[in-house]
Protein backbone atom coordinates (compact mmCIF):
# COMPACT_ATOMS: atom_id res chain seq x y z
CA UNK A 1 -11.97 -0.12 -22.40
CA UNK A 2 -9.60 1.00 -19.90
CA UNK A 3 -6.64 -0.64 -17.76
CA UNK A 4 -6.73 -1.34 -14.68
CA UNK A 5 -6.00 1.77 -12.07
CA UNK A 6 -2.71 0.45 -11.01
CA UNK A 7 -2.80 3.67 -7.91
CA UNK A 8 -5.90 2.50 -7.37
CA UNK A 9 -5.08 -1.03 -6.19
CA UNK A 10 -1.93 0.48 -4.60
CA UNK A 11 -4.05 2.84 -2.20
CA UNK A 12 -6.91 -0.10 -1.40
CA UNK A 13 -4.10 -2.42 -0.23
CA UNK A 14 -2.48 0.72 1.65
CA UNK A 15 -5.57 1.84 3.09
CA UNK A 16 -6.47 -1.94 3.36
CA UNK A 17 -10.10 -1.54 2.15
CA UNK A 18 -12.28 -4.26 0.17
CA UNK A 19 -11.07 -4.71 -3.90
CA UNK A 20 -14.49 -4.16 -5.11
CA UNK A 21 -16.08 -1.22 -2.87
CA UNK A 22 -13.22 0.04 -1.21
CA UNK A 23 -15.43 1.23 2.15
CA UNK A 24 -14.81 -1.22 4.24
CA UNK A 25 -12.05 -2.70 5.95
CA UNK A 26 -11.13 -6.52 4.79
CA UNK A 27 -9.88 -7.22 8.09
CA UNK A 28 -11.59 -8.16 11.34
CA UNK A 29 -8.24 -7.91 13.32
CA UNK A 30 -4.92 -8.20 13.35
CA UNK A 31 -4.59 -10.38 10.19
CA UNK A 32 -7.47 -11.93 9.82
CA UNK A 33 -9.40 -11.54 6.26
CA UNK A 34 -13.41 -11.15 6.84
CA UNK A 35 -15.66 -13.98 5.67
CA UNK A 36 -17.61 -11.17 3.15
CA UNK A 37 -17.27 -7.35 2.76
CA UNK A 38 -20.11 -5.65 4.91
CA UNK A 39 -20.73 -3.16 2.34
CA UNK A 40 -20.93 -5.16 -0.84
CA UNK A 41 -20.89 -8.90 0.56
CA UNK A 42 -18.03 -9.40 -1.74
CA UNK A 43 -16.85 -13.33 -0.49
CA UNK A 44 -13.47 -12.39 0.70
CA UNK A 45 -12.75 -15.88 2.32
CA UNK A 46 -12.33 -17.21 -1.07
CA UNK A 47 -9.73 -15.03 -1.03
CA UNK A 48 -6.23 -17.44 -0.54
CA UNK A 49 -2.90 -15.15 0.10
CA UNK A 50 -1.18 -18.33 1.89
CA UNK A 51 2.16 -17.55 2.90
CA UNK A 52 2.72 -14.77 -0.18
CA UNK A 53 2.68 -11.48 1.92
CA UNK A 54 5.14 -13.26 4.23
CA UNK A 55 7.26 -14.67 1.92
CA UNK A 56 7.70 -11.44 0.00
CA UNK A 57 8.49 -9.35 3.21
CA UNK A 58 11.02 -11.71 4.04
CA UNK A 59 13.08 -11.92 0.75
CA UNK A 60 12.28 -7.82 0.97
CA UNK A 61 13.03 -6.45 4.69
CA UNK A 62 15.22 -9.27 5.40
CA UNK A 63 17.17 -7.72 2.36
CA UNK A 64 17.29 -4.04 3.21
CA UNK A 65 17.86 -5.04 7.06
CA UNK A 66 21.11 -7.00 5.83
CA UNK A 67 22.52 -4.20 3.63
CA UNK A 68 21.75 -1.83 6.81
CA UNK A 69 23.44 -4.15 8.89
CA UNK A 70 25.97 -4.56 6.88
CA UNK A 71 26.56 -0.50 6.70
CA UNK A 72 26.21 -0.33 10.55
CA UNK A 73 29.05 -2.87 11.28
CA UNK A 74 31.46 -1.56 9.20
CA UNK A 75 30.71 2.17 9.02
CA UNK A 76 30.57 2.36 13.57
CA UNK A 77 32.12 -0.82 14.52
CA UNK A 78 29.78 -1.30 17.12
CA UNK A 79 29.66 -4.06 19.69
CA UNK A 80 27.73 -7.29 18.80
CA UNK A 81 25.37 -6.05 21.90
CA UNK A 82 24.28 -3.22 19.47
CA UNK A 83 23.50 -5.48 16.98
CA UNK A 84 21.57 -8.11 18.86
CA UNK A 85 19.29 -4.71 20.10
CA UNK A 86 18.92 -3.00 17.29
CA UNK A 87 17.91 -5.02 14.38
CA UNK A 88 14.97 -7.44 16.65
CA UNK A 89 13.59 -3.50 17.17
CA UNK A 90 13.45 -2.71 13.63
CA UNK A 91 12.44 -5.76 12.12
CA UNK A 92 9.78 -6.35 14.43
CA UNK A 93 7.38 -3.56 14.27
CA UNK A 94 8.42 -2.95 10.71
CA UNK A 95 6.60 -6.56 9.53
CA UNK A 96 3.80 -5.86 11.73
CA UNK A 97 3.06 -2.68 10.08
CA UNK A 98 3.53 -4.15 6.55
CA UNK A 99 1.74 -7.39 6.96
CA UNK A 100 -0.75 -6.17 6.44
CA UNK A 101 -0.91 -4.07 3.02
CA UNK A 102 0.96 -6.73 1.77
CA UNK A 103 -1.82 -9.24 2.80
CA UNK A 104 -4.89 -6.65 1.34
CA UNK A 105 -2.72 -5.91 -1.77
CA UNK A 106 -2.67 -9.77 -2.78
CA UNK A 107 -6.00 -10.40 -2.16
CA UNK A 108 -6.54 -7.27 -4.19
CA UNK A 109 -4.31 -8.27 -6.65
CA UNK A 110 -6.73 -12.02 -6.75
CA UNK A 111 -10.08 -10.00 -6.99
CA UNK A 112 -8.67 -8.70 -10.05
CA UNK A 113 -7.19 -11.12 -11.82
CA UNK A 114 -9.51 -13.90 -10.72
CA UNK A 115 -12.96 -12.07 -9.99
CA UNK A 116 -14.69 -15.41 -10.55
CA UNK A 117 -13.13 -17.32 -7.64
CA UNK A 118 -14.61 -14.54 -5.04
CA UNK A 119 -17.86 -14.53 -6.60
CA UNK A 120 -17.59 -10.99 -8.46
CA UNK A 121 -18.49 -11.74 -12.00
């Protein structure tokens, strides 16, 4: 038997489409997970990311955003004014945009590790 398709979980949490069918969307908005995939009523509200997708983009843009800051300050010298503009601009849309790949990867990464707990075995 095979591995897992490692690209294959990679584009469903890109593309952030259900773990098991990969048609539909998991999310009904924003971040919200659906209750169960409309195409193969795959229970995705067993499905518990918690805090993870935060946490990780934290500890992960907070630490390229740093270094960047970091290279701004002493590279241009630029007044704090710059500073307080520019980084709230990046870091802003930036987690909103990867909130939410994050968020479909782990719950891809649960369905499959632990199929069981979403009802998929």
């Amino acid at each position: 038997m095979a591995g897992p398709d490692p690209l294959g979980l990679l584009r469903t949490a890109l593309l952030c489409r259900c773990p098991r069918c990969g048609q539909a969307s998991i999310f009904t908005s924003v971040l919200t997970v659906r209750e169960r995939c409309p195409v193969c009523e795959l229970n995705l509200a067993a499905a518990d990311t918690g805090d993870g997708a935060a946490a990780f983009l934290i500890l992960i843009e907070g630490a390229v955003l740093v270094v960047l800051a970091f290279y701004v300050e002493f590279h241009f010298n630029p007044p704090l004014w710059v500073h307080v503009i520019l980084w709230p601009v990046l870091a802003i849309p930036f987690t909103i945009l990867l909130m939410r790949p994050f968020k479909a990867f782990l719950v891809a990464q649960q369905f499959r590790n632990r199929p069981g707990e979403m009802g998929a075995e």
